[in-house]
ModelCIF file with pLDDT and N, C-alpha, C, O atoms, coordinates in Angstrom:
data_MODEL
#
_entry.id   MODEL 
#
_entity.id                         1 
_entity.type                       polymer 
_entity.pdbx_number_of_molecules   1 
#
_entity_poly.entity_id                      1 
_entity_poly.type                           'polypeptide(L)' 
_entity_poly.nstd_linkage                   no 
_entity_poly.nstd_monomer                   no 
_entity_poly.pdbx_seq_one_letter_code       
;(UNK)(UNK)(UNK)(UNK)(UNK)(UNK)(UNK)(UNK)(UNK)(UNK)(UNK)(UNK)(UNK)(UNK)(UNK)(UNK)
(UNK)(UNK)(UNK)(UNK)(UNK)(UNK)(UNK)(UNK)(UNK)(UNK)(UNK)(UNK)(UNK)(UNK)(UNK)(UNK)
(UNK)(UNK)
;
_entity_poly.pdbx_seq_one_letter_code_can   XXXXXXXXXXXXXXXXXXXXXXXXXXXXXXXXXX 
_entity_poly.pdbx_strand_id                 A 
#
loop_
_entity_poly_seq.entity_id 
_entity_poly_seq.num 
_entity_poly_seq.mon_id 
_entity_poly_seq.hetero 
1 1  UNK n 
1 2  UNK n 
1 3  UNK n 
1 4  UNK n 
1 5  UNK n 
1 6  UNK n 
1 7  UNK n 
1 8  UNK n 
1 9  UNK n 
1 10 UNK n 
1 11 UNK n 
1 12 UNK n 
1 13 UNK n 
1 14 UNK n 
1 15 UNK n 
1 16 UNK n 
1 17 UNK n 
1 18 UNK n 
1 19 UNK n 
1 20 UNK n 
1 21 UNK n 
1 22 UNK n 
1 23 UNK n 
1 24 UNK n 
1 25 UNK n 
1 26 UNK n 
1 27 UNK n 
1 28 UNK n 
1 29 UNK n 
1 30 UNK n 
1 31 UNK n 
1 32 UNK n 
1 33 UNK n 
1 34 UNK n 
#
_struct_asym.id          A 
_struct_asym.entity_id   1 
#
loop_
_ma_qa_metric.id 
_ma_qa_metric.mode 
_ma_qa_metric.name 
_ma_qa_metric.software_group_id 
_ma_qa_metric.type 
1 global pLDDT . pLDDT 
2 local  pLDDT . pLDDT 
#
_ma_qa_metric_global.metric_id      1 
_ma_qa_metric_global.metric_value   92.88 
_ma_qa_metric_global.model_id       1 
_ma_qa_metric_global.ordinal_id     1 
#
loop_
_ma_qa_metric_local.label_asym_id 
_ma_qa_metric_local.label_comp_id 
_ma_qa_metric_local.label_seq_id 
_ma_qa_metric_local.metric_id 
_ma_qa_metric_local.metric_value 
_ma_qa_metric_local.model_id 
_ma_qa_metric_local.ordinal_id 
A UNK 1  2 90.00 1 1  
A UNK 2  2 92.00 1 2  
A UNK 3  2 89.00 1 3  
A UNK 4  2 85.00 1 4  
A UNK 5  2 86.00 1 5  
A UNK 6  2 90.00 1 6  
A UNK 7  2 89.00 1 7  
A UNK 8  2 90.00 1 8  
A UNK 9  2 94.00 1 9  
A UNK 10 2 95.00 1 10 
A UNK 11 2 96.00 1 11 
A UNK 12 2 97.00 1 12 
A UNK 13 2 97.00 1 13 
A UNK 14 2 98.00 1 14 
A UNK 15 2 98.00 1 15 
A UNK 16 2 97.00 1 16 
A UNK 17 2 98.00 1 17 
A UNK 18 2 98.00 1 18 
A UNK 19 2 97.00 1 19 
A UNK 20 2 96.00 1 20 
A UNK 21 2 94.00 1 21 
A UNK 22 2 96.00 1 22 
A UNK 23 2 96.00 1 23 
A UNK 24 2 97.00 1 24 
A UNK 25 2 96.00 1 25 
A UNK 26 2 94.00 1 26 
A UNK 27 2 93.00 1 27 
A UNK 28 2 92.00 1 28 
A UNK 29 2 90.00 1 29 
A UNK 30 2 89.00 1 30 
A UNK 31 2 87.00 1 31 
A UNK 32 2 89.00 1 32 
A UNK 33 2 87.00 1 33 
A UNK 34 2 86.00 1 34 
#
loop_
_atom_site.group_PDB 
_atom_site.id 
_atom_site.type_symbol 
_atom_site.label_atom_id 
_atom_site.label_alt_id 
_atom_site.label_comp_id 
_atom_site.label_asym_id 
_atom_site.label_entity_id 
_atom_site.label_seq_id 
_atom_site.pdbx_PDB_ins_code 
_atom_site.Cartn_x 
_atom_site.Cartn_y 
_atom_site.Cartn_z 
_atom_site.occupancy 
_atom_site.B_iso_or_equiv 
_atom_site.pdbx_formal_charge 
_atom_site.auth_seq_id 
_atom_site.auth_comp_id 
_atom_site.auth_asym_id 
_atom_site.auth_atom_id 
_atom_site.pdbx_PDB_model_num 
ATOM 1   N N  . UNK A 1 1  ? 86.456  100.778 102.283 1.00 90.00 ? 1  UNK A N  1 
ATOM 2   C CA . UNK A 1 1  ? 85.904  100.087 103.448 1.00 90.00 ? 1  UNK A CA 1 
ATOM 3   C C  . UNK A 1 1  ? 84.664  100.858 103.916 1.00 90.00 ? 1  UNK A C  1 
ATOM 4   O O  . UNK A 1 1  ? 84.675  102.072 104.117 1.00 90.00 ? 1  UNK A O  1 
ATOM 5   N N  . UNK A 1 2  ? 83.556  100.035 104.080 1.00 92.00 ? 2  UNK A N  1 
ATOM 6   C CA . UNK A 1 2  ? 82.199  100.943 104.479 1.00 92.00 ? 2  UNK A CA 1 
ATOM 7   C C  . UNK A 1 2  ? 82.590  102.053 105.953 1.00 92.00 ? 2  UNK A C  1 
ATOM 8   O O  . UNK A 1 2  ? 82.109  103.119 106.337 1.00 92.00 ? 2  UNK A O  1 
ATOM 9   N N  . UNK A 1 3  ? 83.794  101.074 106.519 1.00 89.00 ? 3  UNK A N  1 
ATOM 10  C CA . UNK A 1 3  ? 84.042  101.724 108.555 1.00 89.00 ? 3  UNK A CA 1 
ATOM 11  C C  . UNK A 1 3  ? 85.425  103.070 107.384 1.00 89.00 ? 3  UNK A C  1 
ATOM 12  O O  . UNK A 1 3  ? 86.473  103.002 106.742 1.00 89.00 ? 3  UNK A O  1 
ATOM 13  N N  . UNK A 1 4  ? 84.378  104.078 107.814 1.00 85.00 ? 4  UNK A N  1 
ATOM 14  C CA . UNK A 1 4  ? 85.360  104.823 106.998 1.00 85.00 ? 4  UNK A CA 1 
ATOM 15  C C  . UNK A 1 4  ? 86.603  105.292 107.573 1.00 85.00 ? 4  UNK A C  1 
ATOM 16  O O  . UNK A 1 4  ? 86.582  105.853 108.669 1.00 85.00 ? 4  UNK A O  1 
ATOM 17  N N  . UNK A 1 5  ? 87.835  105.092 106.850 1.00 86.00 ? 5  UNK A N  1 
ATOM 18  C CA . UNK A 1 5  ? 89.543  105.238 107.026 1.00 86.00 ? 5  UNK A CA 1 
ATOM 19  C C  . UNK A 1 5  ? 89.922  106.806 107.970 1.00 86.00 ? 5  UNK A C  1 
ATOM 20  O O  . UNK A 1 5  ? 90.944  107.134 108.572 1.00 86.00 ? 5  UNK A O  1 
ATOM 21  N N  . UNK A 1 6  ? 88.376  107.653 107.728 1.00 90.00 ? 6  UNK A N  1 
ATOM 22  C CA . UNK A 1 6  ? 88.629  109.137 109.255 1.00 90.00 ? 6  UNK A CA 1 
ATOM 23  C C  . UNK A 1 6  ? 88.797  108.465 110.308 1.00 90.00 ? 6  UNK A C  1 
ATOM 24  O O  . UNK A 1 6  ? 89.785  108.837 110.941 1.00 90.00 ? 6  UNK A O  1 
ATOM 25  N N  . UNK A 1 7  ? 88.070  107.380 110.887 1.00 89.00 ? 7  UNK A N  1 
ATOM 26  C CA . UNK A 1 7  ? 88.951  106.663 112.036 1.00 89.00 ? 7  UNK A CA 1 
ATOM 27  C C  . UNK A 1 7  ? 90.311  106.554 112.492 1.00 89.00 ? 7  UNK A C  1 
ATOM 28  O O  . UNK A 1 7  ? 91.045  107.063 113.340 1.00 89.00 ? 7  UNK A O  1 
ATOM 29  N N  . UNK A 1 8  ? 90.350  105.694 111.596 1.00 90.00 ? 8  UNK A N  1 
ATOM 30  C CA . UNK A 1 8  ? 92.167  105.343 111.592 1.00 90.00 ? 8  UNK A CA 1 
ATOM 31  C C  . UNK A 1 8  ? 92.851  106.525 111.977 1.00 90.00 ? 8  UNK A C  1 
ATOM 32  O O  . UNK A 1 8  ? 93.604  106.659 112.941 1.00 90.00 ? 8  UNK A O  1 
ATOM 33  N N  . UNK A 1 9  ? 92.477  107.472 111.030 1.00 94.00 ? 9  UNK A N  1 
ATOM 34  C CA . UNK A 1 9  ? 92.856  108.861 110.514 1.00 94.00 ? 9  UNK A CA 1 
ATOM 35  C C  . UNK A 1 9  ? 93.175  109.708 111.959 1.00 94.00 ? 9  UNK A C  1 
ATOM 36  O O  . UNK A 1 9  ? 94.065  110.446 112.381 1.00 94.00 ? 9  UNK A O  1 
ATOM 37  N N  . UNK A 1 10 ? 92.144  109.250 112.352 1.00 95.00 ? 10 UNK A N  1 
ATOM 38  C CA . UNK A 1 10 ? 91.945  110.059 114.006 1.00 95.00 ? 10 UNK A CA 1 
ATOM 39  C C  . UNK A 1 10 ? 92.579  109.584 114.671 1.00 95.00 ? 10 UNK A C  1 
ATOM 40  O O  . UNK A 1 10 ? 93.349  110.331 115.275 1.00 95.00 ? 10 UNK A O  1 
ATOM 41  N N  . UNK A 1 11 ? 92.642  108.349 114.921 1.00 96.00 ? 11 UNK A N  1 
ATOM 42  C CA . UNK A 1 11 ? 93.298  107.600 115.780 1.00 96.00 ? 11 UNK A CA 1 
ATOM 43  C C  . UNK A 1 11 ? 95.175  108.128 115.487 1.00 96.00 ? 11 UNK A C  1 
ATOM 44  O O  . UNK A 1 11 ? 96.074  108.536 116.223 1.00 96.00 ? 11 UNK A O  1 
ATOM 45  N N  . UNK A 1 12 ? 95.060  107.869 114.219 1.00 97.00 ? 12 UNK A N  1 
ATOM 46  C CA . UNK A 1 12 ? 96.501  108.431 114.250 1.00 97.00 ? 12 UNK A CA 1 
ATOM 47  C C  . UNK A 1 12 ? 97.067  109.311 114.239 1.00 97.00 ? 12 UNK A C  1 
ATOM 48  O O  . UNK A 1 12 ? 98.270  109.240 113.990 1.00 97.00 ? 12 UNK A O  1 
ATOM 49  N N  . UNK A 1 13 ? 96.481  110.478 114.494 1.00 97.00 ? 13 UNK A N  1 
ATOM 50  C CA . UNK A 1 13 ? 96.394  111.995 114.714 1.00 97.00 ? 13 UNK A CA 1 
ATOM 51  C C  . UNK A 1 13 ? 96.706  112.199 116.140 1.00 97.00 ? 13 UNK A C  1 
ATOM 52  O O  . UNK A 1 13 ? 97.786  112.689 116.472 1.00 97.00 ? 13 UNK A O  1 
ATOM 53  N N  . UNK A 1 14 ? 95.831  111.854 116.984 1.00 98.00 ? 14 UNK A N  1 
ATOM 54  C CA . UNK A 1 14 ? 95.838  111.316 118.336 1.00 98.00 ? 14 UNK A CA 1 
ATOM 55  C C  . UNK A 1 14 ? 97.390  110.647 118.761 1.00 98.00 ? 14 UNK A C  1 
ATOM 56  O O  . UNK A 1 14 ? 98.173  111.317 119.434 1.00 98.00 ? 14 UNK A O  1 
ATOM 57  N N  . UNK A 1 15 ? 97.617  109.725 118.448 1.00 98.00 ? 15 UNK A N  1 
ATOM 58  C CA . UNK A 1 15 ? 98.733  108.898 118.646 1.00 98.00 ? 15 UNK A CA 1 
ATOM 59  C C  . UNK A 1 15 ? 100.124 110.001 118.331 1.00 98.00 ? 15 UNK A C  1 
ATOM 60  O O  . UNK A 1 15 ? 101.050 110.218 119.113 1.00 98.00 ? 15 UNK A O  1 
ATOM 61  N N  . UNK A 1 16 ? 99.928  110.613 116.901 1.00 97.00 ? 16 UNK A N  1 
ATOM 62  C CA . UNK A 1 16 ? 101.275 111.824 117.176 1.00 97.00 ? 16 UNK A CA 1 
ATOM 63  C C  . UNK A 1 16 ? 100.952 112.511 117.667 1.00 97.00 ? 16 UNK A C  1 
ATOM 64  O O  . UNK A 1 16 ? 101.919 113.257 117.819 1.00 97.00 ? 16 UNK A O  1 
ATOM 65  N N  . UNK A 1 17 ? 99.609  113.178 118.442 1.00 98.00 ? 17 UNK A N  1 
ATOM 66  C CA . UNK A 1 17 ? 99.826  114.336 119.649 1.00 98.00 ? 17 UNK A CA 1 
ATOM 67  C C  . UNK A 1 17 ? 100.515 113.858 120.697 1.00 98.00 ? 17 UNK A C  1 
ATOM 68  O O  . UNK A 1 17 ? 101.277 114.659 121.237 1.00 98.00 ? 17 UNK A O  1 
ATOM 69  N N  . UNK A 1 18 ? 100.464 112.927 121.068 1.00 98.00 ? 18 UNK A N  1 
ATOM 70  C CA . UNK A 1 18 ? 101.052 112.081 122.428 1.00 98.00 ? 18 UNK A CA 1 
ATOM 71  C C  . UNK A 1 18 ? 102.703 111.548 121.936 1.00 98.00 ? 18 UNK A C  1 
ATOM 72  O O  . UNK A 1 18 ? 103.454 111.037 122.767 1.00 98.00 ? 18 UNK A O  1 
ATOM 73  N N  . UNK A 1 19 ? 102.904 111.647 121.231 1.00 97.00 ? 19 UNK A N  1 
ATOM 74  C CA . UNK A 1 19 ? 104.214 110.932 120.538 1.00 97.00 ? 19 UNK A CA 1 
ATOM 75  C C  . UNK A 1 19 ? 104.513 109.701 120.175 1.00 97.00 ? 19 UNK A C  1 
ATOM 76  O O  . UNK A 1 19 ? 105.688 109.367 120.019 1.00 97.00 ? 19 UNK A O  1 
ATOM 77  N N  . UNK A 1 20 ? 103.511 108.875 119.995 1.00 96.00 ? 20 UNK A N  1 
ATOM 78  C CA . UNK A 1 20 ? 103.747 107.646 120.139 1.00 96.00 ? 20 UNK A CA 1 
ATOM 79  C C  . UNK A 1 20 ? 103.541 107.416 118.106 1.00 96.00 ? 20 UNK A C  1 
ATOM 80  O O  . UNK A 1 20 ? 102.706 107.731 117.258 1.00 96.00 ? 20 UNK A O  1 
ATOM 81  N N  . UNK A 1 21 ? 105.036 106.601 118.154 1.00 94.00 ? 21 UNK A N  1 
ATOM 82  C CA . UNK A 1 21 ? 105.123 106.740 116.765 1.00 94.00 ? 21 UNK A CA 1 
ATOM 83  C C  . UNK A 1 21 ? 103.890 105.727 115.907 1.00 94.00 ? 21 UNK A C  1 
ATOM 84  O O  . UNK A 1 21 ? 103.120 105.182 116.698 1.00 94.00 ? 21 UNK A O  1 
ATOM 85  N N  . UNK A 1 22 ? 103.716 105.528 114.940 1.00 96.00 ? 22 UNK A N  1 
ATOM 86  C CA . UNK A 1 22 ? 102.166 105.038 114.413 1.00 96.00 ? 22 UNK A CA 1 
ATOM 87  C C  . UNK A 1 22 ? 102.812 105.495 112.618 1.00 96.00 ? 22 UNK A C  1 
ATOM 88  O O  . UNK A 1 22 ? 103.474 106.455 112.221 1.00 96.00 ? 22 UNK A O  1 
ATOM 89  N N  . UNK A 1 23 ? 102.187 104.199 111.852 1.00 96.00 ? 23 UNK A N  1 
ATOM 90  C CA . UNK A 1 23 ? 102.291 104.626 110.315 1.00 96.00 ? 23 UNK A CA 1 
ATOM 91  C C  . UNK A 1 23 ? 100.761 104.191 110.024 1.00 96.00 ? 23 UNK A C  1 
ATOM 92  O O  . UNK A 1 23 ? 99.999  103.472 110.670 1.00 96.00 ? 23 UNK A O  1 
ATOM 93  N N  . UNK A 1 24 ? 100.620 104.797 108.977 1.00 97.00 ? 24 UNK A N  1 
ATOM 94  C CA . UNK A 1 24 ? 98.881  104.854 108.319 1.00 97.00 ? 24 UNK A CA 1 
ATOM 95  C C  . UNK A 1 24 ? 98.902  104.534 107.015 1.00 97.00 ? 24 UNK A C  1 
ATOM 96  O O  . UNK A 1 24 ? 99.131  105.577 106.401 1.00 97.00 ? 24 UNK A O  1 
ATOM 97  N N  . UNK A 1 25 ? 98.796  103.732 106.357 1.00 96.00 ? 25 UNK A N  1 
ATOM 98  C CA . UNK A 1 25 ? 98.386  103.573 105.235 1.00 96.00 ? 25 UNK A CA 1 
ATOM 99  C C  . UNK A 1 25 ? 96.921  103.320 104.555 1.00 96.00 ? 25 UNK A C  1 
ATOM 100 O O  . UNK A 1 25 ? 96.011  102.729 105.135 1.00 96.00 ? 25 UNK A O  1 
ATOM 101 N N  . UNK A 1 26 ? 96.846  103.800 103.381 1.00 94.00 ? 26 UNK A N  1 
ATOM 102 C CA . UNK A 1 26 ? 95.200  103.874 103.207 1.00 94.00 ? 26 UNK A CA 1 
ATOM 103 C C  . UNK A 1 26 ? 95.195  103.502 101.174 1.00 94.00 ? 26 UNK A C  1 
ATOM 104 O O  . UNK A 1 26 ? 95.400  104.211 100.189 1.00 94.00 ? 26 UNK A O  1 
ATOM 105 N N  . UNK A 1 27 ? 94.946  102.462 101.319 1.00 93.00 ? 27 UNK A N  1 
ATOM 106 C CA . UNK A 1 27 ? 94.618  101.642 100.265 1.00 93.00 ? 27 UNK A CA 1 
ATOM 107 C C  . UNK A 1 27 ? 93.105  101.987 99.413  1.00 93.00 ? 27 UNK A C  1 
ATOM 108 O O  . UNK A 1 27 ? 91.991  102.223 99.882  1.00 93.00 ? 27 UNK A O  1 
ATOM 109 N N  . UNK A 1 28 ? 93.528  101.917 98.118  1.00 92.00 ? 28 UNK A N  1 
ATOM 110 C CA . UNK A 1 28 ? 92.481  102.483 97.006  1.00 92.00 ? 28 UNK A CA 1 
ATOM 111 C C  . UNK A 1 28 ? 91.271  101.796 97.502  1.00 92.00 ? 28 UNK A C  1 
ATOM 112 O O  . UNK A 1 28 ? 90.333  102.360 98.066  1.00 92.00 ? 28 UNK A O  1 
ATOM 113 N N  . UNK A 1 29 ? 91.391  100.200 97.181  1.00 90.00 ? 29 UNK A N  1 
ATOM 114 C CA . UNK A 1 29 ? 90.757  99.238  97.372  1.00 90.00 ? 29 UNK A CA 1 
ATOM 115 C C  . UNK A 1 29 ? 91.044  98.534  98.235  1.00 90.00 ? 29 UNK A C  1 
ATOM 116 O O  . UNK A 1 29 ? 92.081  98.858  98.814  1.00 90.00 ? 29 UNK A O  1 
ATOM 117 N N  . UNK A 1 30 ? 90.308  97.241  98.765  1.00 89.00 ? 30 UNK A N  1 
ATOM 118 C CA . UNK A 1 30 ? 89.722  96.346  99.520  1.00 89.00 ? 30 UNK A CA 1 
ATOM 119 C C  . UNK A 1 30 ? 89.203  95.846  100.523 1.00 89.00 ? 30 UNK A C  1 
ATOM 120 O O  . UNK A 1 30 ? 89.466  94.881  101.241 1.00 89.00 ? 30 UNK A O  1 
ATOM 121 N N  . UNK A 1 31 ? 88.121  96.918  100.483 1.00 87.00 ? 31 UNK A N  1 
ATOM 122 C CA . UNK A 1 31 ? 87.249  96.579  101.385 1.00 87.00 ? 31 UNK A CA 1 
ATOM 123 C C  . UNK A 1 31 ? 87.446  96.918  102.848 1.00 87.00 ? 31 UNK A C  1 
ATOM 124 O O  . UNK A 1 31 ? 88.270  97.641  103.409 1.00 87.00 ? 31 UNK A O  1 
ATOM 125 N N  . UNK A 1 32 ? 86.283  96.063  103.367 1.00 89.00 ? 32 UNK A N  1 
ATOM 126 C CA . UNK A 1 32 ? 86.544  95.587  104.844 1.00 89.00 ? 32 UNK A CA 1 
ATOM 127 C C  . UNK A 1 32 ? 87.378  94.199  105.896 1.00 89.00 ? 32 UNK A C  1 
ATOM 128 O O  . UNK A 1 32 ? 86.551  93.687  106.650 1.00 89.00 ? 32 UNK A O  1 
ATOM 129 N N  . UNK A 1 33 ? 87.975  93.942  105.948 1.00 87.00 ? 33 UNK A N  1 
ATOM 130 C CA . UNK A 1 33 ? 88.970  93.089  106.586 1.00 87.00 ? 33 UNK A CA 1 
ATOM 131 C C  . UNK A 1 33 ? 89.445  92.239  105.577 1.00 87.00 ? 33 UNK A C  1 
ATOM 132 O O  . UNK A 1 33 ? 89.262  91.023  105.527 1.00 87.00 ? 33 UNK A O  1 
ATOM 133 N N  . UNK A 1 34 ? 90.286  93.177  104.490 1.00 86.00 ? 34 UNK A N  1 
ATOM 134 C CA . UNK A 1 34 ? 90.911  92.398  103.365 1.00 86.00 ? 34 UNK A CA 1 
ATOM 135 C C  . UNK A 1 34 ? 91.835  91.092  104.158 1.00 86.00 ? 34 UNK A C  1 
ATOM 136 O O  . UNK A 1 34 ? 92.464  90.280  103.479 1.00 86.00 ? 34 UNK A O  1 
#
């Protein structure tokens, strides 16, 4: 995806400092709003 997946990444980093449970998955391929 060009919006690169460190976002997410952050975001969900963030989300377990606070405790709030969150899953992340990060796909080889497809793009932007597969």
């Amino acid at each position: 995806d060009p919006i690169w997946p460190e976002n997410s990444l952050r975001m969900f980093l963030e989300l377990k400092k606070h405790k709030v449970p969150a899953e992340l998955h990060v796909y080889s391929t497809g793009g932007h709003g597969f």
